[in-house]
C-alpha atoms as a PDB file:
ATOM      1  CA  UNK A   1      23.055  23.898 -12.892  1.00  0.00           C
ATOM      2  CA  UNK A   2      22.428  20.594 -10.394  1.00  0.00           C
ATOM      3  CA  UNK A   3      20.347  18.187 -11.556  1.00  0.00           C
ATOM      4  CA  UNK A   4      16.863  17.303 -11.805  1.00  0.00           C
ATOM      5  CA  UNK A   5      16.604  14.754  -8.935  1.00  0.00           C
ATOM      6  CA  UNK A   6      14.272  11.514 -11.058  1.00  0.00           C
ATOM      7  CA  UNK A   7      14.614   8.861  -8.922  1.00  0.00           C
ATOM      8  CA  UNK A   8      11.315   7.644  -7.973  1.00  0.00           C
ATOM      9  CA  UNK A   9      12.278   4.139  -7.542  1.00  0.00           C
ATOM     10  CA  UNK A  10      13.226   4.552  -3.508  1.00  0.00           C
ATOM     11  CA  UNK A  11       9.857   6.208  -2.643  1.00  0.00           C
ATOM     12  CA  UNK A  12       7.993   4.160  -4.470  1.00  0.00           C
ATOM     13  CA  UNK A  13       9.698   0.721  -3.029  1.00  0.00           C
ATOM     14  CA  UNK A  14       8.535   2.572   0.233  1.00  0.00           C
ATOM     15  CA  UNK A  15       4.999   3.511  -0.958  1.00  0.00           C
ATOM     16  CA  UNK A  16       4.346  -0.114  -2.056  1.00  0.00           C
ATOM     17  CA  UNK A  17       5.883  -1.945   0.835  1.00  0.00           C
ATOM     18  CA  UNK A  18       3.590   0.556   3.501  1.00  0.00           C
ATOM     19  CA  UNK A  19       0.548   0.243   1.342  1.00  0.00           C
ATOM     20  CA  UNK A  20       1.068  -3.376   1.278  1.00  0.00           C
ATOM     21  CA  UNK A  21       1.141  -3.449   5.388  1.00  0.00           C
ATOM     22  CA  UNK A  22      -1.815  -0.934   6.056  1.00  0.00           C
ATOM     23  CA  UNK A  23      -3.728  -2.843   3.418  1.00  0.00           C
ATOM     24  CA  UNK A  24      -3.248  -6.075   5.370  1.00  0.00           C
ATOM     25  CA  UNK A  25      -3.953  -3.911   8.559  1.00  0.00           C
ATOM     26  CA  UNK A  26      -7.340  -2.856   7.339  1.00  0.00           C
ATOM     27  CA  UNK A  27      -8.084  -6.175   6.102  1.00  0.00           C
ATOM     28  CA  UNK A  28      -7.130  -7.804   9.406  1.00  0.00           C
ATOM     29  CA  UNK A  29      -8.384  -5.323  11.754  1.00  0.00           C
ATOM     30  CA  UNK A  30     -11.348  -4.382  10.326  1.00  0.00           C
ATOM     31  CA  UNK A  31     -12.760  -7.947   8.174  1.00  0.00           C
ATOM     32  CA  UNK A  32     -11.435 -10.016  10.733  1.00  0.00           C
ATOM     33  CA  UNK A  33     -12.019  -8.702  13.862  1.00  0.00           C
ATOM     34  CA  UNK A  34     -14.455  -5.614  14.018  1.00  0.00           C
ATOM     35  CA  UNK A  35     -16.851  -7.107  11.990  1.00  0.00           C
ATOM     36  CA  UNK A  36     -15.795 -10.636  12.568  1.00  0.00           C
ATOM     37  CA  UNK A  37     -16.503 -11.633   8.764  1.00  0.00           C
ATOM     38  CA  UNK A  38     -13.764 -14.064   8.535  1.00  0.00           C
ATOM     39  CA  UNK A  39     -10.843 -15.355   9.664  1.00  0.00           C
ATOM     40  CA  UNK A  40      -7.538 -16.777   8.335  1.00  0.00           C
ATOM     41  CA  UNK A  41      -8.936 -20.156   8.209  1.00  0.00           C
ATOM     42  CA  UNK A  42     -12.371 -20.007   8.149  1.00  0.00           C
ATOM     43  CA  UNK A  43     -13.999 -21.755   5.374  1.00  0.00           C
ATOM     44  CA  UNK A  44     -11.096 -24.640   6.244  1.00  0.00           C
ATOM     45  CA  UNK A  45     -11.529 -24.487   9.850  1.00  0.00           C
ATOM     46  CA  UNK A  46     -14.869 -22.418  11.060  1.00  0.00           C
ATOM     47  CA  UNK A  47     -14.425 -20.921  14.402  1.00  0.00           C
ATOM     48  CA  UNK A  48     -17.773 -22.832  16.000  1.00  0.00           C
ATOM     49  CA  UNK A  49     -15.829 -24.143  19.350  1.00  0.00           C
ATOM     50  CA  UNK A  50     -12.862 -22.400  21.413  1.00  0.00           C
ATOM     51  CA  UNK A  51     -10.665 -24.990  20.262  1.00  0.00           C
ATOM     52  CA  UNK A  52     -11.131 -23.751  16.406  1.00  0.00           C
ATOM     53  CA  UNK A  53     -11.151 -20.302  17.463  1.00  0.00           C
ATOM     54  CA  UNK A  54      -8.143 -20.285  18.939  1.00  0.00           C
ATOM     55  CA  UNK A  55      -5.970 -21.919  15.767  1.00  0.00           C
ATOM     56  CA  UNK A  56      -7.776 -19.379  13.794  1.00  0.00           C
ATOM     57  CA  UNK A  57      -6.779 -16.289  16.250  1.00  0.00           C
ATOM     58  CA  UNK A  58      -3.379 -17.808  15.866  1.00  0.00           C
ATOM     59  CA  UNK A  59      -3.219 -17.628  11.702  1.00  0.00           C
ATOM     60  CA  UNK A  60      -5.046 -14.294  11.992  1.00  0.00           C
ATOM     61  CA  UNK A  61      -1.622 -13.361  14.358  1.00  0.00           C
ATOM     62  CA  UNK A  62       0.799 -14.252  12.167  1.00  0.00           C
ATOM     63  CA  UNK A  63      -0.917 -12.987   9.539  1.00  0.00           C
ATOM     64  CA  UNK A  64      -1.164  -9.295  11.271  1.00  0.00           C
ATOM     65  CA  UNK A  65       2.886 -10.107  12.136  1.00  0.00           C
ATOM     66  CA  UNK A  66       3.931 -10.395   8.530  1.00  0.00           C
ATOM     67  CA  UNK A  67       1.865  -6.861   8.039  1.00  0.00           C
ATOM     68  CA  UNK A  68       3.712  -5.301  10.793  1.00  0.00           C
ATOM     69  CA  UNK A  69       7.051  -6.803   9.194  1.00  0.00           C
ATOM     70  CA  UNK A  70       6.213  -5.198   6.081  1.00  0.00           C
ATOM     71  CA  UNK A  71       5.048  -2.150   7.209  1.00  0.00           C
ATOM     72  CA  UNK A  72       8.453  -1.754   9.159  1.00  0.00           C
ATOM     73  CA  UNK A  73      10.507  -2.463   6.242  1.00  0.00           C
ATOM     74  CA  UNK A  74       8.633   0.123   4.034  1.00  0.00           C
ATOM     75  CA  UNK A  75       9.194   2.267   6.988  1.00  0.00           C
ATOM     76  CA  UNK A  76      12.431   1.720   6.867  1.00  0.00           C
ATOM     77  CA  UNK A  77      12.831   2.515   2.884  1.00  0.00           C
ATOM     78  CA  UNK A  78      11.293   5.511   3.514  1.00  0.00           C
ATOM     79  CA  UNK A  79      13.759   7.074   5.799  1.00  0.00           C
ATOM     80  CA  UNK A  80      16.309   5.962   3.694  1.00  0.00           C
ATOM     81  CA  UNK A  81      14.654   7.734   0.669  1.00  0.00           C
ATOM     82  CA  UNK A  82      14.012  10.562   2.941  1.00  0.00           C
ATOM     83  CA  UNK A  83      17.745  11.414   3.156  1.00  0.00           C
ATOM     84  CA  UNK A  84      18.682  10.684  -0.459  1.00  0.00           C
ATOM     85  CA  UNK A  85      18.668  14.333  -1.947  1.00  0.00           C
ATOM     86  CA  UNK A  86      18.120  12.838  -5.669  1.00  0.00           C
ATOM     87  CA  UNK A  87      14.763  11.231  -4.318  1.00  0.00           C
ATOM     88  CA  UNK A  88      11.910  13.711  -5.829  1.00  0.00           C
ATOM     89  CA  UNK A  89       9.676  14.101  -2.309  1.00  0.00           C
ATOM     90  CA  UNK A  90       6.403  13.801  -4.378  1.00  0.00           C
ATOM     91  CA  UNK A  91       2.863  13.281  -2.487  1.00  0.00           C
ATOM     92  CA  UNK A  92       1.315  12.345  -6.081  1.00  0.00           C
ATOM     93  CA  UNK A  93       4.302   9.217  -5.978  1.00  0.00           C
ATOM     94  CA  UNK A  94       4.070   8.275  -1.913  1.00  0.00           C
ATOM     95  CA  UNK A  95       0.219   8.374  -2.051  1.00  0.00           C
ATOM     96  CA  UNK A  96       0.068   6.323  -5.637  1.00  0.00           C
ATOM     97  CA  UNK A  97       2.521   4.044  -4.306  1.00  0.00           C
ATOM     98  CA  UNK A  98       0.463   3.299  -0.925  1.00  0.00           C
ATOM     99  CA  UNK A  99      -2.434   2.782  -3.491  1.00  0.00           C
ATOM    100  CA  UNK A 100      -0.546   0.204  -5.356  1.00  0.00           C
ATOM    101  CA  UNK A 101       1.035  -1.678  -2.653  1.00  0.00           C
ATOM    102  CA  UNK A 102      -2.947  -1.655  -0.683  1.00  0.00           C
ATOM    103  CA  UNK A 103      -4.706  -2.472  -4.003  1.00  0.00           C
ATOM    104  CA  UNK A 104      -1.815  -5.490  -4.683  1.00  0.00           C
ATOM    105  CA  UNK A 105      -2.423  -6.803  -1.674  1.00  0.00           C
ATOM    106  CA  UNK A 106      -5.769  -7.126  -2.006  1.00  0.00           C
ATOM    107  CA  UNK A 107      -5.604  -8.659  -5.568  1.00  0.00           C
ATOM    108  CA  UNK A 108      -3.165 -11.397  -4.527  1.00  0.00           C
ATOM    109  CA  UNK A 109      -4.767 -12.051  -1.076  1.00  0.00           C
ATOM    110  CA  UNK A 110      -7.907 -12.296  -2.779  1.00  0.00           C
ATOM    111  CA  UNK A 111      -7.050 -14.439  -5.829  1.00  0.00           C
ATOM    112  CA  UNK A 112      -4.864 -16.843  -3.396  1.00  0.00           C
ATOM    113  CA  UNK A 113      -6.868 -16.797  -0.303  1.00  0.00           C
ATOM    114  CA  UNK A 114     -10.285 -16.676  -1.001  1.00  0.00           C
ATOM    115  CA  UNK A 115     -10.208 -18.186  -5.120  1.00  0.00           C
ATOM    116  CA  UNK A 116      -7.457 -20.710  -5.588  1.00  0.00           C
ATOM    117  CA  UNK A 117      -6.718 -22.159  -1.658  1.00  0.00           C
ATOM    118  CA  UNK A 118     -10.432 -21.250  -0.647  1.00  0.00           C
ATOM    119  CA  UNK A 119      -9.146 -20.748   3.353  1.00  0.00           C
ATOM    120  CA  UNK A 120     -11.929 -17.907   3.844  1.00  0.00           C
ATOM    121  CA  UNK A 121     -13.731 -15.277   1.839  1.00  0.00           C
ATOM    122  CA  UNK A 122     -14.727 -11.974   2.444  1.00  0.00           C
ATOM    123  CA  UNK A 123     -18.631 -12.139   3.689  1.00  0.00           C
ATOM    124  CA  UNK A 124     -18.983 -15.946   3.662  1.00  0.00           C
ATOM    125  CA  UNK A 125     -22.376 -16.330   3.266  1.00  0.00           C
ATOM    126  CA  UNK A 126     -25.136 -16.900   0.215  1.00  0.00           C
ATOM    127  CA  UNK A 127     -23.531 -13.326  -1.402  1.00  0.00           C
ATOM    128  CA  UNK A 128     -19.733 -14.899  -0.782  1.00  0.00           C
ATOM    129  CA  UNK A 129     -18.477 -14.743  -4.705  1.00  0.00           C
ATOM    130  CA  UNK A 130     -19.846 -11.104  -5.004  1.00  0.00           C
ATOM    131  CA  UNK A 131     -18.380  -9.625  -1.729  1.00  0.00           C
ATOM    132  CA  UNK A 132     -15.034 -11.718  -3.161  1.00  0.00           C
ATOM    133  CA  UNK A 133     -14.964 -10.290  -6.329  1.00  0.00           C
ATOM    134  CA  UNK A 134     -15.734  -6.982  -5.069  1.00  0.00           C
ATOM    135  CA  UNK A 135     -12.948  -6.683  -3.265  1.00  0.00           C
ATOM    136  CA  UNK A 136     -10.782  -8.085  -6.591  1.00  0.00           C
ATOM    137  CA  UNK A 137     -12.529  -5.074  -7.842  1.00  0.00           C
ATOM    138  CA  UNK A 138     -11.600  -2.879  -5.511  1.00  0.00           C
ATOM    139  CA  UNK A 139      -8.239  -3.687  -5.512  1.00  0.00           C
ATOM    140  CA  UNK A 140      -7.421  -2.823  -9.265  1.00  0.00           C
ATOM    141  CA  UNK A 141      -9.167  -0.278  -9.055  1.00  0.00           C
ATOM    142  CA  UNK A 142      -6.305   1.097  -6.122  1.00  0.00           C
ATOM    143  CA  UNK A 143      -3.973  -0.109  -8.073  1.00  0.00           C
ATOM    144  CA  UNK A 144      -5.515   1.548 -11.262  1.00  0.00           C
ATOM    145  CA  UNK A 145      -5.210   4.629  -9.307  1.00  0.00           C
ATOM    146  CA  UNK A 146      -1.842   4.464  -7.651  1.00  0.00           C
ATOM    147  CA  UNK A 147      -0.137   3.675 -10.951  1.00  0.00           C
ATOM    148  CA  UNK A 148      -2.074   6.868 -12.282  1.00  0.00           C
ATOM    149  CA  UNK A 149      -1.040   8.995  -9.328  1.00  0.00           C
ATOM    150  CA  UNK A 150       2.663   7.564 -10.033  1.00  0.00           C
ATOM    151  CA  UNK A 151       3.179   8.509 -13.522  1.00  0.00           C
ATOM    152  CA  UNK A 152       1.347  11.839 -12.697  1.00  0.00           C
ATOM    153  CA  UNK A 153       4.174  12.123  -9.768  1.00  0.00           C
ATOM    154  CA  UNK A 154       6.809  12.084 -12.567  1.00  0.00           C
ATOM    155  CA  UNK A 155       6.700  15.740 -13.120  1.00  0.00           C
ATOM    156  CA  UNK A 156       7.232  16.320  -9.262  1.00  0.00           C
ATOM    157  CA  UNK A 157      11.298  17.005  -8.875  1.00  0.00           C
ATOM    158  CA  UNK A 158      11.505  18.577  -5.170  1.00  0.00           C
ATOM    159  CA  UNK A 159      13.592  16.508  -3.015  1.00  0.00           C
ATOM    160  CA  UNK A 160      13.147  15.665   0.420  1.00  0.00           C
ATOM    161  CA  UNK A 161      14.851  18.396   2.813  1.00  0.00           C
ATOM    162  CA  UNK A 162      16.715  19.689  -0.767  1.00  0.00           C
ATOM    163  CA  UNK A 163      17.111  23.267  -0.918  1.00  0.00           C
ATOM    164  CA  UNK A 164      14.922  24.350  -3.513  1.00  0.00           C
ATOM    165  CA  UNK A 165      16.092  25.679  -7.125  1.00  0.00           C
ATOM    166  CA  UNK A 166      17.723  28.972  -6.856  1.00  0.00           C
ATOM    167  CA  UNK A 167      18.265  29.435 -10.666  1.00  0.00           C
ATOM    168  CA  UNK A 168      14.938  30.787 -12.814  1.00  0.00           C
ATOM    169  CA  UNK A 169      15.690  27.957 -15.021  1.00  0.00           C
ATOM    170  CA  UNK A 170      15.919  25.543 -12.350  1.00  0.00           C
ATOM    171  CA  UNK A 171      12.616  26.841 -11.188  1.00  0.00           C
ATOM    172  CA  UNK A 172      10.713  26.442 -14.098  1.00  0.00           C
ATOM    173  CA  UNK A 173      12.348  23.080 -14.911  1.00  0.00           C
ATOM    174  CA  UNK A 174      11.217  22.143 -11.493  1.00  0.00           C
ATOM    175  CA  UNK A 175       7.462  23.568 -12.403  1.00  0.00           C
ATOM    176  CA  UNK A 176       7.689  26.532  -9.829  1.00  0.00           C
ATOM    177  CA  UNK A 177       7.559  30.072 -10.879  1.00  0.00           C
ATOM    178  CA  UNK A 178      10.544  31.515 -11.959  1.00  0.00           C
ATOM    179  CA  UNK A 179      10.618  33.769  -8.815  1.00  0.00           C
ATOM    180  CA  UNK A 180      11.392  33.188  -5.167  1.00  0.00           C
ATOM    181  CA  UNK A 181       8.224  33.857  -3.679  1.00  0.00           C
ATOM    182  CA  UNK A 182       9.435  33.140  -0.103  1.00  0.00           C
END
């Protein structure tokens, strides 16, 4: 009988690591420069001349290149994982993980950037401490939710691009019906 492939750790690595990016990605593209809300430096340096504007379209750059160099790497981990047959392929654990890794992000971006080092907030503005803590808020709650979604994703065993259980016992083991249904 093979074994029961358990190793969530590679996935998740991956998970975290792309929600962590995409987070930042949302955060950038959309806060910063969509709805023009903020930018890296903001509250320390406010955009009001071209001069200020560009420094802060310069933070906001490396900012979206150190999303783009995570991303990558959680790309990365997740072809690796992708070949490793003891890797459970488990939509419950890749979508929990992007969860945690987005929600994270948030949480520390928004305790160091907008609480402790005060170098922009969310909506600056008369409302700024709500719309900061809201997005705290928002982020444990994704990260509330991705760790739920990951423990849930323990009970998923398929691997990626593994043949599936051939054995009834296997099957079951695996939570499938003991029968090849096709």
């Amino acid at each position: 009988m093979a074994s029961t492939p358990r190793h969530q750790g590679a996935i998740i690595s991956a998970g975290v690591l792309l929600g962590t990016g995409l987070g930042g990605f949302v955060d950038g593209i959309l806060l910063h420069q969509l709805l023009q809300w903020h930018n890296m430096l903001s509250s320390r340096l406010p955009p009001t001349d071209l001069v200020t504007m560009k420094v802060n379209m310069v933070w906001d750059g490396l900012f979206h290149a150190f999303t783009w160099m995570v991303t990558a790497i959680g790309v990365g981990l997740l072809w690796r994982a992708g070949k490793r047959s003891e890797v459970p392929w488990s939509t419950r654990t890749f979508v929990g993980s992007l969860s945690l890794g987005w929600g994270a992000f948030n949480v520390v971006e928004g305790l160091i950037d907008h609480h402790l080092l005060g170098i922009h907030h969310v909506h600056p503005g008369a409302n700024q401490l709500a719309w900061d803590v809201g997005f705290l808020l928002f982020g444990a709650l994704l990260v509330g939710a991705g760790g739920a979604l990951i423990r849930a994703g323990r009970k998923d065993t398929r691997p990626r691009g593994g043949a599936l259980p051939s054995h009834p016992r296997e099957r079951l083991a695996a939570g499938m019906s003991p029968l090849p249904l096709g």
